[in-house]
C-alpha atoms as a PDB file:
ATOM      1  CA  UNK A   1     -45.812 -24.922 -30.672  1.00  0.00           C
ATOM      2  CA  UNK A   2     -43.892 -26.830 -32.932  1.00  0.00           C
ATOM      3  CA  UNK A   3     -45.523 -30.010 -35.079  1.00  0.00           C
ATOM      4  CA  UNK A   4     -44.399 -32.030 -38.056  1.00  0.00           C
ATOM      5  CA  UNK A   5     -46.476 -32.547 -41.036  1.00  0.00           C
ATOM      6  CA  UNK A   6     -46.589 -36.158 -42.604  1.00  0.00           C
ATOM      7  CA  UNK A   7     -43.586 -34.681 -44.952  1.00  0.00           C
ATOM      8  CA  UNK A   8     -41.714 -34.495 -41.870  1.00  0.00           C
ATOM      9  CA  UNK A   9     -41.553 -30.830 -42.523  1.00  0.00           C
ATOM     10  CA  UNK A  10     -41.439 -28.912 -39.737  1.00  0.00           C
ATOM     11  CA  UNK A  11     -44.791 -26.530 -38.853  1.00  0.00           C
ATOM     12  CA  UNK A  12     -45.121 -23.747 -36.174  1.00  0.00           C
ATOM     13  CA  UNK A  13     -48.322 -22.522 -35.075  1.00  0.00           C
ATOM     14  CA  UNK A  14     -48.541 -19.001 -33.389  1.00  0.00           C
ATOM     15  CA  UNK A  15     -48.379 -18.920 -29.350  1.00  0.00           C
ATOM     16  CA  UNK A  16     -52.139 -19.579 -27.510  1.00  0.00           C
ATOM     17  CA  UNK A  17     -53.060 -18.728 -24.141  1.00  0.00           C
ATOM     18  CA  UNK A  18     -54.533 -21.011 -22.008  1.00  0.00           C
ATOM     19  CA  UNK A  19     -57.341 -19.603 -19.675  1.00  0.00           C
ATOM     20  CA  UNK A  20     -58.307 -21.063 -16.558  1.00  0.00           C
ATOM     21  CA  UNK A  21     -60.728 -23.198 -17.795  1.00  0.00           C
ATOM     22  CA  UNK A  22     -58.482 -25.077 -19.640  1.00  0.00           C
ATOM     23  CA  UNK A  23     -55.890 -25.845 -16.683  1.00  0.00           C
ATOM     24  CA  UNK A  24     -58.783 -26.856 -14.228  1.00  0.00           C
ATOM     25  CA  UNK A  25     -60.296 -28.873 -17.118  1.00  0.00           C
ATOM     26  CA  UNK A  26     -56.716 -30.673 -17.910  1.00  0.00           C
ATOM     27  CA  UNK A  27     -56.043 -31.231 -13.981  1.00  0.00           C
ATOM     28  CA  UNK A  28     -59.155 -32.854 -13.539  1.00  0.00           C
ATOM     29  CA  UNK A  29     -58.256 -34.846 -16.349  1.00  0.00           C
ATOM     30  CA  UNK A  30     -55.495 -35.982 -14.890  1.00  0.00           C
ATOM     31  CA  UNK A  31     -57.079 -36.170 -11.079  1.00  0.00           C
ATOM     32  CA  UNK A  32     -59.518 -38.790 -12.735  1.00  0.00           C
ATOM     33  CA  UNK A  33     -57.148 -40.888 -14.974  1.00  0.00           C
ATOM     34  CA  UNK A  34     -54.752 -41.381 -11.531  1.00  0.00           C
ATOM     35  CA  UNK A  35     -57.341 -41.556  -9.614  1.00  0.00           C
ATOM     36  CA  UNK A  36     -58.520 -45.112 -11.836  1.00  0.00           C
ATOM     37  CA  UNK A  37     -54.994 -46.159 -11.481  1.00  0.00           C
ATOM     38  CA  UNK A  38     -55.110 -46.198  -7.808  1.00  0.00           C
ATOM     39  CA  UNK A  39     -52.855 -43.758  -6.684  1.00  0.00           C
ATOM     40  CA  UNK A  40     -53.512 -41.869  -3.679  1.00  0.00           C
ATOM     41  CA  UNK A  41     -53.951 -38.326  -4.695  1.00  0.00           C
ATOM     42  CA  UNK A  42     -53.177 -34.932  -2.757  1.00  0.00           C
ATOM     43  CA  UNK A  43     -55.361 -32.929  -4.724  1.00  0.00           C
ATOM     44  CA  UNK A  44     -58.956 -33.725  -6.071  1.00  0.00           C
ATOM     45  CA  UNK A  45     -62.064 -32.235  -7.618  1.00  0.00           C
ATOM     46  CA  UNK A  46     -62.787 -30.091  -4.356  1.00  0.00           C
ATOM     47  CA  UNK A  47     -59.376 -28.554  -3.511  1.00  0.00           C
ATOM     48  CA  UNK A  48     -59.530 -24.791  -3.363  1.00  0.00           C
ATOM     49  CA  UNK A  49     -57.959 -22.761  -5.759  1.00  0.00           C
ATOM     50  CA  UNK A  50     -58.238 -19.343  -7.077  1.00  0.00           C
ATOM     51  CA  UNK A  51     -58.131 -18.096 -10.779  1.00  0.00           C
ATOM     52  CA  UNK A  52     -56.964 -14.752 -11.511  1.00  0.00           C
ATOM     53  CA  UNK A  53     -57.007 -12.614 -15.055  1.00  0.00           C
ATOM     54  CA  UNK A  54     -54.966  -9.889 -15.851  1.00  0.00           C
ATOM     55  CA  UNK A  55     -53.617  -8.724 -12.514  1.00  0.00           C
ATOM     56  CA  UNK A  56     -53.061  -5.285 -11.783  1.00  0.00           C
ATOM     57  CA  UNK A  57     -54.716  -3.977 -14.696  1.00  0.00           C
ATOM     58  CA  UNK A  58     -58.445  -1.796 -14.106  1.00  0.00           C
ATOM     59  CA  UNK A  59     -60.315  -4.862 -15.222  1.00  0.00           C
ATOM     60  CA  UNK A  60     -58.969  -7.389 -12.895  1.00  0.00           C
ATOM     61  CA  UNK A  61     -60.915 -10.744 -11.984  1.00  0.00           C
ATOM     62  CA  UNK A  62     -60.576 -13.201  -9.038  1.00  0.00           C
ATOM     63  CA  UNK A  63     -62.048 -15.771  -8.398  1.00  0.00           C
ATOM     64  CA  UNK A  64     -61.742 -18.205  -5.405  1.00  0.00           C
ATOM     65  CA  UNK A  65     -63.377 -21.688  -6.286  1.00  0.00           C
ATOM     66  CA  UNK A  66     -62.964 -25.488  -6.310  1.00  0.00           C
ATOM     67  CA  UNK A  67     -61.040 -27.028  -9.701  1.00  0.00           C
ATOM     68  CA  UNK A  68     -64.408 -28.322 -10.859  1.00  0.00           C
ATOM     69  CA  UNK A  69     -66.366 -24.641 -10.725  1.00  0.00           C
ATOM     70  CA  UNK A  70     -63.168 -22.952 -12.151  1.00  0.00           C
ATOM     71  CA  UNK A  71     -64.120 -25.229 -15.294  1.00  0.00           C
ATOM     72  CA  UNK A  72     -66.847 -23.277 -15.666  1.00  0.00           C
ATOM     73  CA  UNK A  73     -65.763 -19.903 -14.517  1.00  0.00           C
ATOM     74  CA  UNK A  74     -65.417 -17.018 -17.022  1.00  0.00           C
ATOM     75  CA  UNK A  75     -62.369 -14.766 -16.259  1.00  0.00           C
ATOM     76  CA  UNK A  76     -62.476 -12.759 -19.417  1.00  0.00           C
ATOM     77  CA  UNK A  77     -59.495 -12.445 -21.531  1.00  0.00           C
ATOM     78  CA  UNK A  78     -55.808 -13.462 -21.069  1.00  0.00           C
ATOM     79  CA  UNK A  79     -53.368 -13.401 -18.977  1.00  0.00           C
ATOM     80  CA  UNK A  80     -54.383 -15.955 -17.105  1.00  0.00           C
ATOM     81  CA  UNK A  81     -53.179 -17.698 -13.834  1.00  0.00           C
ATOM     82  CA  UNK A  82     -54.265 -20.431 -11.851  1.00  0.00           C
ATOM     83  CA  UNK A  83     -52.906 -20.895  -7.977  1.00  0.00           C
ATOM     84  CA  UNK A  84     -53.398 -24.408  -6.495  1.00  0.00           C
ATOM     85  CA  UNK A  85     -53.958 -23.727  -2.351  1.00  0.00           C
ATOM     86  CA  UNK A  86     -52.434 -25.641   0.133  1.00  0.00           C
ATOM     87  CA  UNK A  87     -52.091 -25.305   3.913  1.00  0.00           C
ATOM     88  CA  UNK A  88     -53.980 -21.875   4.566  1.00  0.00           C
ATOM     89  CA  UNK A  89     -53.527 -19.249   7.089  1.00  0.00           C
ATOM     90  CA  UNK A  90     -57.041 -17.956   8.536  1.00  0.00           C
ATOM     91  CA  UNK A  91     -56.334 -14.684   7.270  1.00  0.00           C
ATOM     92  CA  UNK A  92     -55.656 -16.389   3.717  1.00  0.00           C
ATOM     93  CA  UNK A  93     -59.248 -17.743   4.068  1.00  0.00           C
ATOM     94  CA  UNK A  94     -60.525 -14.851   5.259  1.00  0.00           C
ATOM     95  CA  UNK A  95     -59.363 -12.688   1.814  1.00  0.00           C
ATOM     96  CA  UNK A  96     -60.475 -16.106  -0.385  1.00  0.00           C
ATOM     97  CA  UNK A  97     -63.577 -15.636   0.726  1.00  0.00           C
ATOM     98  CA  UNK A  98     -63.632 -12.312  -0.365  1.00  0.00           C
ATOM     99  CA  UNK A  99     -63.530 -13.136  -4.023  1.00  0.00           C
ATOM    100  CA  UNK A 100     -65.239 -16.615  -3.338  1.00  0.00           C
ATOM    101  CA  UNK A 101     -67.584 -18.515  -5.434  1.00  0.00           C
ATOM    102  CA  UNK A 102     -70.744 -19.948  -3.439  1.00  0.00           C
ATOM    103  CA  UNK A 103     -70.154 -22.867  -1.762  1.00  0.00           C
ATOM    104  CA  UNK A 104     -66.175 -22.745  -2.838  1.00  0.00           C
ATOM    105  CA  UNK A 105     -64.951 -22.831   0.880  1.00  0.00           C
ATOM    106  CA  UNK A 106     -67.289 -25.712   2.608  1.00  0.00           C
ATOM    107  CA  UNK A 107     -64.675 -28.007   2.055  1.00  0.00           C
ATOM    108  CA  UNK A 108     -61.804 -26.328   3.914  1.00  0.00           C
ATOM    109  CA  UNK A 109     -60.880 -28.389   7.188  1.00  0.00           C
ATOM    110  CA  UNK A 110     -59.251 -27.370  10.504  1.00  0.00           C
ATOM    111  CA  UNK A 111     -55.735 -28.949  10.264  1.00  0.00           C
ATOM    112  CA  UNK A 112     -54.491 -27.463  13.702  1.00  0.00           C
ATOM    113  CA  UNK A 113     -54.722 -24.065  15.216  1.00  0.00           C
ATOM    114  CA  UNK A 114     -53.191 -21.814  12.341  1.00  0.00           C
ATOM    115  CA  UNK A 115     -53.932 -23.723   9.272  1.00  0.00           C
ATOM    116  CA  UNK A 116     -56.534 -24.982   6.933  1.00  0.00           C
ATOM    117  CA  UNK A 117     -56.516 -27.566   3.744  1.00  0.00           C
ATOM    118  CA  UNK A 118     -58.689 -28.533   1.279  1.00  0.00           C
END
């Protein structure tokens, strides 16, 4: 990250991380601030996504949850990665809840036969 002092020399900080936390907390953010401006959102407090650390390594962590418990969620160190659901297979549902949070699924709806939304 680059920033300029009040010299207008130039300063560079060393790279960060952000954790999952930090996304959900900076989407809701955003969710809320559109939401005051009247626009007609696709995605809100409740939508379903899941949070993963560190991938593949032994000490893994998943966590399926709403964007407001992922605030509070604690995945451990970086890397971090946060996937924002959309129309879900059955099966997809059925391996969320695997990994689920309590209550993180109530919220899914029926769209048709073969999929589910948030």
């Amino acid at each position: 990250m680059r920033l300029i002092d009040f010299r207008g020399k130039k300063i560079y900080e060393p790279p960060r991380f952000m954790t999952v936390n930090q996304a959900a907390d900076q989407l809701i953010q955003i969710i809320q601030r559109r939401r005051e401006e009247g626009e007609e959102l696709g995605m809100t407090e409740d939508t379903v996504c899941v949070g993963v650390a560190r991938l593949g390594a032994d000490d893994q962590s998943i966590r399926a949850a709403t964007l407001s418990q992922l605030m509070s969620c604690d995945l451990g160190t970086p890397l971090h990665s946060l996937v924002v659901t959309g129309r879900l297979h059955p099966l997809e549902v059925d391996m969320l809840r695997v990994n689920a949070e309590p209550n993180a699924l109530q919220h899914l709806q029926q769209a048709d036969a073969s999929t589910c939304c948030s």
